[in-house]
PDB file of N, CA and C in Angstrom:
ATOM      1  N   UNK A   1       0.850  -1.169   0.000  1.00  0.00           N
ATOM      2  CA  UNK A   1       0.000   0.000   0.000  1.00  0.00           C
ATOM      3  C   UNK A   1       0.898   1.237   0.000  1.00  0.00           C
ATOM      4  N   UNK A   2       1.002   2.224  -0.342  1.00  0.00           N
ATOM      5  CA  UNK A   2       1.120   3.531  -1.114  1.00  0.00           C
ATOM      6  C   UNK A   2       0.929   4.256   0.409  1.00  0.00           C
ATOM      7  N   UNK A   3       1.908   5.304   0.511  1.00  0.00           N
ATOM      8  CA  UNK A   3       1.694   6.167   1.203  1.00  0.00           C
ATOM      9  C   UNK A   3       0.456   7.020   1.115  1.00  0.00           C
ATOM     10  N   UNK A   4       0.361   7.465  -0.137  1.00  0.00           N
ATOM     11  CA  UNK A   4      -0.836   7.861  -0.627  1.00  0.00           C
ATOM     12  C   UNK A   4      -2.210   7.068  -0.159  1.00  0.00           C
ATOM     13  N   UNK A   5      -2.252   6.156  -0.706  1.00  0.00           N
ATOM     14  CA  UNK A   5      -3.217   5.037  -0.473  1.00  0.00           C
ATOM     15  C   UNK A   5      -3.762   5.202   0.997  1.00  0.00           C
ATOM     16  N   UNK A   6      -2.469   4.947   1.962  1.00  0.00           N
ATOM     17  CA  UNK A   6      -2.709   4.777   2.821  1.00  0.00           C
ATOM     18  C   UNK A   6      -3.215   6.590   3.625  1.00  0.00           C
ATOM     19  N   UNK A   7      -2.841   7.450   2.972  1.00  0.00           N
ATOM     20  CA  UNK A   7      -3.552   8.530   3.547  1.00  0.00           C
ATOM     21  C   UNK A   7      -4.937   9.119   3.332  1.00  0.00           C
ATOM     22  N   UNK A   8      -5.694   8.489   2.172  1.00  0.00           N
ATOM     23  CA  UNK A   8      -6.830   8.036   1.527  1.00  0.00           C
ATOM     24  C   UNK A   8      -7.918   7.614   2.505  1.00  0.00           C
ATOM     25  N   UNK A   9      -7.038   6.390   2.700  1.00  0.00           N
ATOM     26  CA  UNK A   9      -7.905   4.929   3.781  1.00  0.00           C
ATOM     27  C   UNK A   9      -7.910   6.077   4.677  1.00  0.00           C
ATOM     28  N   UNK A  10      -6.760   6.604   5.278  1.00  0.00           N
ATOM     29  CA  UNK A  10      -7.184   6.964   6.897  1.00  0.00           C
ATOM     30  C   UNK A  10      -7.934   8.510   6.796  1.00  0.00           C
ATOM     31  N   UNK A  11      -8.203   8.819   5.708  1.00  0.00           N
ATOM     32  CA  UNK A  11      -8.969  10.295   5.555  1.00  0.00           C
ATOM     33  C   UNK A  11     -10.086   9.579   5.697  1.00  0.00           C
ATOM     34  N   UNK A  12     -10.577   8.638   4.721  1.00  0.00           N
ATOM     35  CA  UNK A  12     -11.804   8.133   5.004  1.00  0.00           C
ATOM     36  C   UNK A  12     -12.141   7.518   5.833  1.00  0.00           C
ATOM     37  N   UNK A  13     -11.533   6.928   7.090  1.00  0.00           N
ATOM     38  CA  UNK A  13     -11.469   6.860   8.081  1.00  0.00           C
ATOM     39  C   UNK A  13     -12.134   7.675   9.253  1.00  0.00           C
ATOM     40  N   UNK A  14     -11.221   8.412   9.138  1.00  0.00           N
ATOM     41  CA  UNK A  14     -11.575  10.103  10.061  1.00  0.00           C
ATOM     42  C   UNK A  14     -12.962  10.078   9.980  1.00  0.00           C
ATOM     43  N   UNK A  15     -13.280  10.703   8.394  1.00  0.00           N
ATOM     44  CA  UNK A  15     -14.155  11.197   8.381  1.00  0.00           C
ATOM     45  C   UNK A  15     -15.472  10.547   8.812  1.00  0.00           C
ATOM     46  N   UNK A  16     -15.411   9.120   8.600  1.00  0.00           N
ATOM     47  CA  UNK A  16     -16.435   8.135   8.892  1.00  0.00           C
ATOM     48  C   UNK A  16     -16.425   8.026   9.979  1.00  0.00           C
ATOM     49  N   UNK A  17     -15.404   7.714  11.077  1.00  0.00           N
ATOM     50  CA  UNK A  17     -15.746   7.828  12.575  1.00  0.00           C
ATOM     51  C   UNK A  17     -16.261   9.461  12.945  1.00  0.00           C
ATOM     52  N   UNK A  18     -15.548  10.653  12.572  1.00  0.00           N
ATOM     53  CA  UNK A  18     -16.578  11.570  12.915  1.00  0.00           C
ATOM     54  C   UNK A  18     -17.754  12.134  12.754  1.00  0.00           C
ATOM     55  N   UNK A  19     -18.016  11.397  11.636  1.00  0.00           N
ATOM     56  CA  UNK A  19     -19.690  11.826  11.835  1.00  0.00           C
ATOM     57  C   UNK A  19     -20.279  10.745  12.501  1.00  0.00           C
ATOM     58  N   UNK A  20     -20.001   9.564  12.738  1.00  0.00           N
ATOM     59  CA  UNK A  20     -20.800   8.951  13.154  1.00  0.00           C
ATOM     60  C   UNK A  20     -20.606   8.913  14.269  1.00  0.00           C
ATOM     61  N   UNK A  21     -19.662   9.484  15.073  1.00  0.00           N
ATOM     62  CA  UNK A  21     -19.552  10.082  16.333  1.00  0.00           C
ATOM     63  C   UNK A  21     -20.437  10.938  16.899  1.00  0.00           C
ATOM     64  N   UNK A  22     -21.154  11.708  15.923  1.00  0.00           N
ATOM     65  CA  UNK A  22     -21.942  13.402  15.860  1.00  0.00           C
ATOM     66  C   UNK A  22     -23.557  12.316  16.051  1.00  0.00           C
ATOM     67  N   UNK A  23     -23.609  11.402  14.839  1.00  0.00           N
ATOM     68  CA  UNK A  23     -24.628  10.323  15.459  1.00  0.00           C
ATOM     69  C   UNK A  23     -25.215   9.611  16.941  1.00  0.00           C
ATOM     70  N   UNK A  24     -23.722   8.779  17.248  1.00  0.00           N
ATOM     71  CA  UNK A  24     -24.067   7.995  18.212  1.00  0.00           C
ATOM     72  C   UNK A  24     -24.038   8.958  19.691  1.00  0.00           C
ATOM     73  N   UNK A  25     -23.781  10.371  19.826  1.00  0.00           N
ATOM     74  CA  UNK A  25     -23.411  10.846  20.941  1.00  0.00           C
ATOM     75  C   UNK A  25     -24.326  12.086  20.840  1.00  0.00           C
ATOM     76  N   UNK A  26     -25.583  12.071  19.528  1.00  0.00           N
ATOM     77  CA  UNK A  26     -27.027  13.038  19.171  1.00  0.00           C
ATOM     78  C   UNK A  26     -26.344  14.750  19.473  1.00  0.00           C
ATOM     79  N   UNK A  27     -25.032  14.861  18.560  1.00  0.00           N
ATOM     80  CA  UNK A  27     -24.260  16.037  18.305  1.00  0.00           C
ATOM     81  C   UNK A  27     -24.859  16.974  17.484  1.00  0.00           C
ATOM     82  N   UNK A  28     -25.933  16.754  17.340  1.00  0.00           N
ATOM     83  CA  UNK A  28     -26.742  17.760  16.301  1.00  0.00           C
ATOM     84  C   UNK A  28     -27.052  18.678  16.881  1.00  0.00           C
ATOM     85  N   UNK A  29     -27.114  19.681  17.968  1.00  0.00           N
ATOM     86  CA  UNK A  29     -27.697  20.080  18.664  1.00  0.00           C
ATOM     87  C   UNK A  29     -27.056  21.527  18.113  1.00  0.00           C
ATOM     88  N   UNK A  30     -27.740  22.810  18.395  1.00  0.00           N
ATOM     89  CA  UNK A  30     -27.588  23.803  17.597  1.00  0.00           C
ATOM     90  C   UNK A  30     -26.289  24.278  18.525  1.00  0.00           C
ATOM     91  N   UNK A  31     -26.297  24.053  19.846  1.00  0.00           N
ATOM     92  CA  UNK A  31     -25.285  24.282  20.741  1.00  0.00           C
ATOM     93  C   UNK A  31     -23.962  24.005  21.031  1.00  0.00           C
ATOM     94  N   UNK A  32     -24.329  22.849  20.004  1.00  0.00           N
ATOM     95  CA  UNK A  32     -22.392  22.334  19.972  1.00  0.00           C
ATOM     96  C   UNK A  32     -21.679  23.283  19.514  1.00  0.00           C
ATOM     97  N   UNK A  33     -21.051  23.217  19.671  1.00  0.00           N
ATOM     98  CA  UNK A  33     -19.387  24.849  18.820  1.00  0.00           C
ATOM     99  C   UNK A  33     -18.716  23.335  17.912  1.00  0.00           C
ATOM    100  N   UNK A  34     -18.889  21.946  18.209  1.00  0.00           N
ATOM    101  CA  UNK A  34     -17.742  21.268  17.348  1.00  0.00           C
ATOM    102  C   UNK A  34     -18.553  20.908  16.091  1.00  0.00           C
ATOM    103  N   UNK A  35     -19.859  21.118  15.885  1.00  0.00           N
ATOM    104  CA  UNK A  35     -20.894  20.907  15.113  1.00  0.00           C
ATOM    105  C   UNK A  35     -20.572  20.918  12.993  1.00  0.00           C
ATOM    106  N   UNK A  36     -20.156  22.306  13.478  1.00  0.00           N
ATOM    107  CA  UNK A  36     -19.599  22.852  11.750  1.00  0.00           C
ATOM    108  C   UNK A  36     -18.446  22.236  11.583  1.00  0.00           C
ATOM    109  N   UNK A  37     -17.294  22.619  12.408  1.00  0.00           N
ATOM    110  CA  UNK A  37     -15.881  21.893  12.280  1.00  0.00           C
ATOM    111  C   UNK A  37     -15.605  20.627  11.762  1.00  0.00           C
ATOM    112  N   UNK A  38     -16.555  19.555  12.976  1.00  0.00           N
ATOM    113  CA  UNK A  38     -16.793  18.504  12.235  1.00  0.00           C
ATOM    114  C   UNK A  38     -17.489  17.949  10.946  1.00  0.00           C
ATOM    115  N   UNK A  39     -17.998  18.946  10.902  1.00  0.00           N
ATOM    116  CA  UNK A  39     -19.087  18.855   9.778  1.00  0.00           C
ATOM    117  C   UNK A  39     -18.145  18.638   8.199  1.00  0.00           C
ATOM    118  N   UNK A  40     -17.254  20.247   8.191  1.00  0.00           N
ATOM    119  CA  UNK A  40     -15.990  20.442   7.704  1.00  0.00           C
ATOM    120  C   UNK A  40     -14.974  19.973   6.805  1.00  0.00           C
ATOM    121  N   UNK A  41     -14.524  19.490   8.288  1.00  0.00           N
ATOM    122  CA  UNK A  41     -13.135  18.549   7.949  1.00  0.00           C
ATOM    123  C   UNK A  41     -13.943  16.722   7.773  1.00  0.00           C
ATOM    124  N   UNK A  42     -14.902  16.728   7.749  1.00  0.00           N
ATOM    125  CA  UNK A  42     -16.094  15.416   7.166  1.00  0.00           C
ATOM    126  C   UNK A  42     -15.486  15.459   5.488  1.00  0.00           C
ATOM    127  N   UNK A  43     -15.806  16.442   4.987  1.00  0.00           N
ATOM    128  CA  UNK A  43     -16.183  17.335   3.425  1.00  0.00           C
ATOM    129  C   UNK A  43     -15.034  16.857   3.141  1.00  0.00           C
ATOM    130  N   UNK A  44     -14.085  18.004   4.029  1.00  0.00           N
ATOM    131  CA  UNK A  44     -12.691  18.195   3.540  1.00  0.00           C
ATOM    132  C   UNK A  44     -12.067  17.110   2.987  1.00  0.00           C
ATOM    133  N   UNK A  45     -12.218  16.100   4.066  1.00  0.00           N
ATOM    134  CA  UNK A  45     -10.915  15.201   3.652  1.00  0.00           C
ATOM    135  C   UNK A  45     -11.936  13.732   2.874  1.00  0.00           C
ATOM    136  N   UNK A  46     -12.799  13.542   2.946  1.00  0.00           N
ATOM    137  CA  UNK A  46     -13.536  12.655   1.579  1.00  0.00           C
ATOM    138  C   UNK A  46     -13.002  13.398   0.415  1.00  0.00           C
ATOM    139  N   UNK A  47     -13.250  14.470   0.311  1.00  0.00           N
ATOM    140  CA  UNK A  47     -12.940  15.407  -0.713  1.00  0.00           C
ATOM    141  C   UNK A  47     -11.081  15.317  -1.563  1.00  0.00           C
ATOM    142  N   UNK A  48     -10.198  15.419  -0.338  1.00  0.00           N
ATOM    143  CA  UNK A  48      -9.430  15.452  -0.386  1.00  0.00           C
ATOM    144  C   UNK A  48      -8.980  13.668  -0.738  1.00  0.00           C
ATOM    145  N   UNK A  49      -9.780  13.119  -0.123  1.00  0.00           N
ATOM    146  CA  UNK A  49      -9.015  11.359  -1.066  1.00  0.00           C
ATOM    147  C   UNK A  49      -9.198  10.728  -1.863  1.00  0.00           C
ATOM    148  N   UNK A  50     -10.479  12.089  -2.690  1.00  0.00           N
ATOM    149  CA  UNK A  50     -10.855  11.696  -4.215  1.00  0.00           C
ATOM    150  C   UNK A  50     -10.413  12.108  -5.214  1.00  0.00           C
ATOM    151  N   UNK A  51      -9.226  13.379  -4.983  1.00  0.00           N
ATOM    152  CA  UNK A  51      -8.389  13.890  -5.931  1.00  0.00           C
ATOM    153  C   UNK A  51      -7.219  13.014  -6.024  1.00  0.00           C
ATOM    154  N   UNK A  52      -6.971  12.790  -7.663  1.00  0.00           N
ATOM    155  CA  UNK A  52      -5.544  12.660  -7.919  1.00  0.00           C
ATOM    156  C   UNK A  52      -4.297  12.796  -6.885  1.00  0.00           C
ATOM    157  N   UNK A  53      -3.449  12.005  -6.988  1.00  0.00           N
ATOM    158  CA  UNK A  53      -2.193  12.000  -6.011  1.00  0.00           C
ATOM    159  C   UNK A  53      -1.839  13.175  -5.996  1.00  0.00           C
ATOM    160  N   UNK A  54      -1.703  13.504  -7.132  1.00  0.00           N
ATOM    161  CA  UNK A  54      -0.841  15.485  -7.420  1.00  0.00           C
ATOM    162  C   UNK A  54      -1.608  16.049  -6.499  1.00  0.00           C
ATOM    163  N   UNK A  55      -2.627  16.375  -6.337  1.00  0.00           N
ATOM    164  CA  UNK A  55      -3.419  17.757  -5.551  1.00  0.00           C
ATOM    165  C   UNK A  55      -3.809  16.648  -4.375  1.00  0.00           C
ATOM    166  N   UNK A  56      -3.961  15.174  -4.139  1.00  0.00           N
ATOM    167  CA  UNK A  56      -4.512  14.690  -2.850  1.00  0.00           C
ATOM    168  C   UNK A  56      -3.359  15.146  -1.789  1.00  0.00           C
ATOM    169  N   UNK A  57      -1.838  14.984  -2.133  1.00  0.00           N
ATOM    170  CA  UNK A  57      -1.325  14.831  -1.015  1.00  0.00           C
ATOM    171  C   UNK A  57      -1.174  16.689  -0.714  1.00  0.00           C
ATOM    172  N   UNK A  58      -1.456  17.574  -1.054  1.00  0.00           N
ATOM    173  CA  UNK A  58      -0.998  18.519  -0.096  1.00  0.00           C
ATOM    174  C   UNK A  58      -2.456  18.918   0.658  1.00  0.00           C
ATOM    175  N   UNK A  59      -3.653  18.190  -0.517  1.00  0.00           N
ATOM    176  CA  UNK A  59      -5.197  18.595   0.398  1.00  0.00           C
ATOM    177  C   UNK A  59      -5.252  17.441   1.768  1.00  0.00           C
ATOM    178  N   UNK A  60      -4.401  16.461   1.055  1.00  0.00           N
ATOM    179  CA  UNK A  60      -4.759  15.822   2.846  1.00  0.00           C
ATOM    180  C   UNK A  60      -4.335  16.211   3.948  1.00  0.00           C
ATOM    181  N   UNK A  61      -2.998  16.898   3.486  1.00  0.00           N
ATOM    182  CA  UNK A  61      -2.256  17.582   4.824  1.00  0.00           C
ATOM    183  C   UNK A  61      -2.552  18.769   5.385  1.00  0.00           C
ATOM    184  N   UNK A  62      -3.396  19.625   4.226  1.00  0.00           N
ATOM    185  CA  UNK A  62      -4.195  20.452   4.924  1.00  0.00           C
ATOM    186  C   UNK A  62      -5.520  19.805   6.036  1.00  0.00           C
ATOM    187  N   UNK A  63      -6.056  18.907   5.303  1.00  0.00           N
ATOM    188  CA  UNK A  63      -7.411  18.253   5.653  1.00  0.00           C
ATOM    189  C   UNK A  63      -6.882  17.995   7.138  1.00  0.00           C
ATOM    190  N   UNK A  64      -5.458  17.169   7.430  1.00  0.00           N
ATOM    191  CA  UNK A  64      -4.950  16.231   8.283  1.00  0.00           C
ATOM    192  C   UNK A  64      -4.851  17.446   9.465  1.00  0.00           C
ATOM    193  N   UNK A  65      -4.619  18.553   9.158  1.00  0.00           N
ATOM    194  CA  UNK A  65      -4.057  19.710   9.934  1.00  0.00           C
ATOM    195  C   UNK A  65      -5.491  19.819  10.572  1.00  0.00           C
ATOM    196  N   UNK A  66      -6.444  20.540  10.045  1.00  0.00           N
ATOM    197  CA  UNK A  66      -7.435  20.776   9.873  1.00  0.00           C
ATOM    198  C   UNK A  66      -8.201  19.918  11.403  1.00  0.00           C
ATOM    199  N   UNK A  67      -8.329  18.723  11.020  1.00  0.00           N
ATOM    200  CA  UNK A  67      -8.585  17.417  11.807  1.00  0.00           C
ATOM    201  C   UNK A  67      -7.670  17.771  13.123  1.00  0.00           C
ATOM    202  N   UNK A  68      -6.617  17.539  13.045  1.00  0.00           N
ATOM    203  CA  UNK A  68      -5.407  17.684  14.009  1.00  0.00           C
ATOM    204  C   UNK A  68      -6.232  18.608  14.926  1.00  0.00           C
ATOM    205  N   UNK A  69      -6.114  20.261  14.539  1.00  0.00           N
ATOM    206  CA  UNK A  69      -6.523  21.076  15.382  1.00  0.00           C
ATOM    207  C   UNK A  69      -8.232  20.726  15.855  1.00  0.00           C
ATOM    208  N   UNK A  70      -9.012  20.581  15.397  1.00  0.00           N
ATOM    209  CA  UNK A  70     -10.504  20.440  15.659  1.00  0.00           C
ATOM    210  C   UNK A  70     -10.425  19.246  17.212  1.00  0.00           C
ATOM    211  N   UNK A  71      -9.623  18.332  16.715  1.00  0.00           N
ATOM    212  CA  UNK A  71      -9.645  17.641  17.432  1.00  0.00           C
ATOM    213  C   UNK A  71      -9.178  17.710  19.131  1.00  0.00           C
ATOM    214  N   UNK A  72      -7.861  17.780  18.902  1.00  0.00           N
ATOM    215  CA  UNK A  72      -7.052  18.060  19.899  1.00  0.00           C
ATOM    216  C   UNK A  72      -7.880  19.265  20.962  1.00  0.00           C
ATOM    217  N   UNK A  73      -8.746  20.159  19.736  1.00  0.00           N
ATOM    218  CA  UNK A  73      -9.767  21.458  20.864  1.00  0.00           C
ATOM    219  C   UNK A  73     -10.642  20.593  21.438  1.00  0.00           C
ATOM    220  N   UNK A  74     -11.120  19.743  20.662  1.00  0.00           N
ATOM    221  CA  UNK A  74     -12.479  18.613  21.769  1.00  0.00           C
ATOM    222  C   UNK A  74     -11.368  17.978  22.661  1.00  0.00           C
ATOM    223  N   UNK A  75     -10.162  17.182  22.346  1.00  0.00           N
ATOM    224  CA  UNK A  75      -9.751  16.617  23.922  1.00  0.00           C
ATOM    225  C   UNK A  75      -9.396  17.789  24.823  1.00  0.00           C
ATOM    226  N   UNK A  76      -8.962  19.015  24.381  1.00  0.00           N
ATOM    227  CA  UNK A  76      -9.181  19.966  25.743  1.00  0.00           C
ATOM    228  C   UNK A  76     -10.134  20.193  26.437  1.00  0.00           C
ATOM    229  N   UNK A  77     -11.479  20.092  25.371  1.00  0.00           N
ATOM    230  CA  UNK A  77     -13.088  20.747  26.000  1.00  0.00           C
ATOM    231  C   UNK A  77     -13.376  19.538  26.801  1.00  0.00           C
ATOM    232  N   UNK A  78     -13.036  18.163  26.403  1.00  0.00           N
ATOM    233  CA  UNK A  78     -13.279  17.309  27.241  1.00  0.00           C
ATOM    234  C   UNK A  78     -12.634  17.288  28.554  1.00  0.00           C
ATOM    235  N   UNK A  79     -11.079  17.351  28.848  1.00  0.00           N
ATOM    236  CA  UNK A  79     -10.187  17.744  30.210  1.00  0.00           C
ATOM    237  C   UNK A  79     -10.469  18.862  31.041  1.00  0.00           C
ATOM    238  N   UNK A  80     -10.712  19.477  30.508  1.00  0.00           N
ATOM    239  CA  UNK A  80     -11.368  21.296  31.165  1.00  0.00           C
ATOM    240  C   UNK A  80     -12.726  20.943  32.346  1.00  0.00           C
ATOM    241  N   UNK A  81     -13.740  19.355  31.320  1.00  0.00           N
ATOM    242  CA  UNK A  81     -14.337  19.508  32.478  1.00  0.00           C
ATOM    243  C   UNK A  81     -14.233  18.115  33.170  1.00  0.00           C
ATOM    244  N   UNK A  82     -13.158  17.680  33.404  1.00  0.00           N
ATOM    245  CA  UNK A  82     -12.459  16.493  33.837  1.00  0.00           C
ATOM    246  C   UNK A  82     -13.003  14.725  33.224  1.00  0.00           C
ATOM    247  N   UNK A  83     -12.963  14.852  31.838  1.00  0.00           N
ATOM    248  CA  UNK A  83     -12.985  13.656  30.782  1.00  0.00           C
ATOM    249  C   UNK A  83     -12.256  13.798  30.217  1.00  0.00           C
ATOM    250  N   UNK A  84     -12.079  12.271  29.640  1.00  0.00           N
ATOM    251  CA  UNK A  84     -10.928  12.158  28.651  1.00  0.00           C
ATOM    252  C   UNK A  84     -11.569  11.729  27.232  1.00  0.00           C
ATOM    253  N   UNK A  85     -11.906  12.814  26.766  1.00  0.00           N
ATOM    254  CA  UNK A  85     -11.960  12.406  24.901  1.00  0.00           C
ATOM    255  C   UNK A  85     -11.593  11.492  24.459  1.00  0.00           C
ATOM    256  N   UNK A  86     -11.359  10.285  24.478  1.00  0.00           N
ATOM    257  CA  UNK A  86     -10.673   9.227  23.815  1.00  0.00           C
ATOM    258  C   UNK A  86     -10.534   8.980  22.770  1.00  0.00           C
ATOM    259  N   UNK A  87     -12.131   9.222  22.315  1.00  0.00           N
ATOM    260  CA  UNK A  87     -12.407   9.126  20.350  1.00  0.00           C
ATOM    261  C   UNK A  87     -11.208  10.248  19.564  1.00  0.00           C
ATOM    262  N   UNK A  88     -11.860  11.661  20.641  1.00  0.00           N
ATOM    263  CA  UNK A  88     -10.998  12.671  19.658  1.00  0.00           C
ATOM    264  C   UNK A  88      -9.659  12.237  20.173  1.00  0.00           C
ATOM    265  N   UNK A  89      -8.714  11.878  20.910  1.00  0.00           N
ATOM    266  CA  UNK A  89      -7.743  11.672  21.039  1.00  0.00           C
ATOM    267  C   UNK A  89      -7.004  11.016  20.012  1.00  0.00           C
ATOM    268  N   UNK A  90      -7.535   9.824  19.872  1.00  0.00           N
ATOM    269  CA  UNK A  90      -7.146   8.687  18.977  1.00  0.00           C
ATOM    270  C   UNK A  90      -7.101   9.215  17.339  1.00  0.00           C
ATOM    271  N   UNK A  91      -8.445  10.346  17.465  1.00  0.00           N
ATOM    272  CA  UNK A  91      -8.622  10.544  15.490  1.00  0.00           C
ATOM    273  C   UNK A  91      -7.576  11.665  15.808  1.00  0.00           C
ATOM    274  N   UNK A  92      -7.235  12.397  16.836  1.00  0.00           N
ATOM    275  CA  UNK A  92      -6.152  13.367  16.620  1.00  0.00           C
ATOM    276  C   UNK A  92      -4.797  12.808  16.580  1.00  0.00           C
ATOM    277  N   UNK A  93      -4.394  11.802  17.171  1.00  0.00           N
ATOM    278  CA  UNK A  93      -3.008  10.827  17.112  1.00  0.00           C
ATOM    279  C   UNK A  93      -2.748  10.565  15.551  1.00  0.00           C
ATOM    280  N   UNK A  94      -4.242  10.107  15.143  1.00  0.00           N
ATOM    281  CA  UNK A  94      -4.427   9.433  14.005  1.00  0.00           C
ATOM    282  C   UNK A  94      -3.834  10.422  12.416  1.00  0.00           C
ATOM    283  N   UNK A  95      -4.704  11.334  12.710  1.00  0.00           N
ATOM    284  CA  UNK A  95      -4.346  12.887  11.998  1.00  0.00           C
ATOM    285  C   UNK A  95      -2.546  13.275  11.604  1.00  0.00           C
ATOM    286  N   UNK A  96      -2.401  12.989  13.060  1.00  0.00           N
ATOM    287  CA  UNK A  96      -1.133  14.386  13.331  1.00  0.00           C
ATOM    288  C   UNK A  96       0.200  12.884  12.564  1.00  0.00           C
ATOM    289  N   UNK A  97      -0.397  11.556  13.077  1.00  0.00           N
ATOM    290  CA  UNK A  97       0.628  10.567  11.720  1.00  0.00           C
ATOM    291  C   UNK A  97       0.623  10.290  10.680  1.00  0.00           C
ATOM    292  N   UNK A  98      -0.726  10.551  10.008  1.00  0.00           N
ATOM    293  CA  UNK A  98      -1.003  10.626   8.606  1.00  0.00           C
ATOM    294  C   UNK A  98      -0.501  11.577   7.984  1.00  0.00           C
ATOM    295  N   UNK A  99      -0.815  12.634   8.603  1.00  0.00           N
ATOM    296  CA  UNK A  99       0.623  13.699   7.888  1.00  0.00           C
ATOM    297  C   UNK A  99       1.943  13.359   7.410  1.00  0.00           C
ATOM    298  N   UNK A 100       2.398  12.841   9.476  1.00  0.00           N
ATOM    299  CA  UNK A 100       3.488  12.867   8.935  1.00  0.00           C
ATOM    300  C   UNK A 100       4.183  11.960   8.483  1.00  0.00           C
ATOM    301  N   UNK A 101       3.160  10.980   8.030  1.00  0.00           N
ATOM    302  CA  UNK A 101       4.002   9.549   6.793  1.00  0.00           C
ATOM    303  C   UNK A 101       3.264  10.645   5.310  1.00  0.00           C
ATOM    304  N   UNK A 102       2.967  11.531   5.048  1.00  0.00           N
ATOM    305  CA  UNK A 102       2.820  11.830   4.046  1.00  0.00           C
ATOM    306  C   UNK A 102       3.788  13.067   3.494  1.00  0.00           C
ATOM    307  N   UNK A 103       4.303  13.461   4.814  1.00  0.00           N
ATOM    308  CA  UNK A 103       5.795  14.702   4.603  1.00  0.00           C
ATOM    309  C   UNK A 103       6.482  13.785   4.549  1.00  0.00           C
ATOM    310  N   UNK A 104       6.987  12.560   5.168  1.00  0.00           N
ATOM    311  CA  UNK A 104       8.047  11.532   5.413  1.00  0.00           C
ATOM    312  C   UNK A 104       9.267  12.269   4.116  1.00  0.00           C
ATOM    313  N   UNK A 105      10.293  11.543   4.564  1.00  0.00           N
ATOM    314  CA  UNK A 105      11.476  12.040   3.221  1.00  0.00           C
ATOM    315  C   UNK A 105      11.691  10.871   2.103  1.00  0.00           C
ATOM    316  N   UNK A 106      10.666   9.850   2.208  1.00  0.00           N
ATOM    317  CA  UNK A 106      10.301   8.734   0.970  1.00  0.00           C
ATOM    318  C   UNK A 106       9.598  10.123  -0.016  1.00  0.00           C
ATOM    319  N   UNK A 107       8.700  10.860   0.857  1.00  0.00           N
ATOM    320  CA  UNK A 107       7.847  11.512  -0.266  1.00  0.00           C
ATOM    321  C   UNK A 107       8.967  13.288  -1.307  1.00  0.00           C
ATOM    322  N   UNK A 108       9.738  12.907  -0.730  1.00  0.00           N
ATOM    323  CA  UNK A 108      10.526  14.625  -1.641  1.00  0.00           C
ATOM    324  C   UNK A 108      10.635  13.903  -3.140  1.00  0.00           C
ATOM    325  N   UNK A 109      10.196  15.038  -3.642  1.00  0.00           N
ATOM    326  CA  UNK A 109      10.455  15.120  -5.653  1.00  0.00           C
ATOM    327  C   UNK A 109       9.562  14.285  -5.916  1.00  0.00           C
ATOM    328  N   UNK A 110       8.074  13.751  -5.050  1.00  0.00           N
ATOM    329  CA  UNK A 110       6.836  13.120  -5.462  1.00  0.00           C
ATOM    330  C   UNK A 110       5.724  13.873  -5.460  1.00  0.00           C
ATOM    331  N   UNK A 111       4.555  13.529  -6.483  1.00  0.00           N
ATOM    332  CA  UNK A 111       3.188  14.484  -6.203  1.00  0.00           C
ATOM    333  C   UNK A 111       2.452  13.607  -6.322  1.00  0.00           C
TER     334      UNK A 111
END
């Protein structure tokens, strides 16, 4: 499997555990603040693992960024009021390595 490939799988990944996160935990609520974000970086990165290699890998690393930060703000909102986010933890771990096997130095003078 392809670095690429493999940043594909785990975009579509993401994105499939976070909405169905927004599902199983009835996140619809007009009150959430993580509501749009997730909504978002959902778009973003499906979006981003249906383009061509040339334009997928710098939209995933935006997408991956994107994810990264959204996330990492829910495991704070979760610690602030003494929980541990686990989901967002894991899709933010998940994020912040998909990147960086997609900067890796296998990938210089590739698109």
């Amino acid at each position: 499997m392809t670095v690429v490939t493999l940043g594909r799988v785990g975009a579509v990944a993401l994105s499939a555990g976070t909405f169905l996160f927004l599902f199983l935990n009835d996140s619809w609520r007009r009150d959430n603040l993580f509501l749009v974000p997730d909504l978002i970086l959902c778009v973003l990165l499906v979006v981003a693992a249906s383009l061509p290699a040339r334009h997928a890998v710098p939209a995933l690393l935006f997408g991956f960024g994107l994810t990264a930060g959204v996330l990492v703000t829910s495991v704070s909102s979760y610690a602030v009021s003494g929980r541990l986010g686990l989901a967002s933890l894991v899709g933010a771990v998940a994020a912040v390595a998909l990147a960086g096997a997609l900067t890796g130095p296998h990938r210089r003078g590739r698109a």
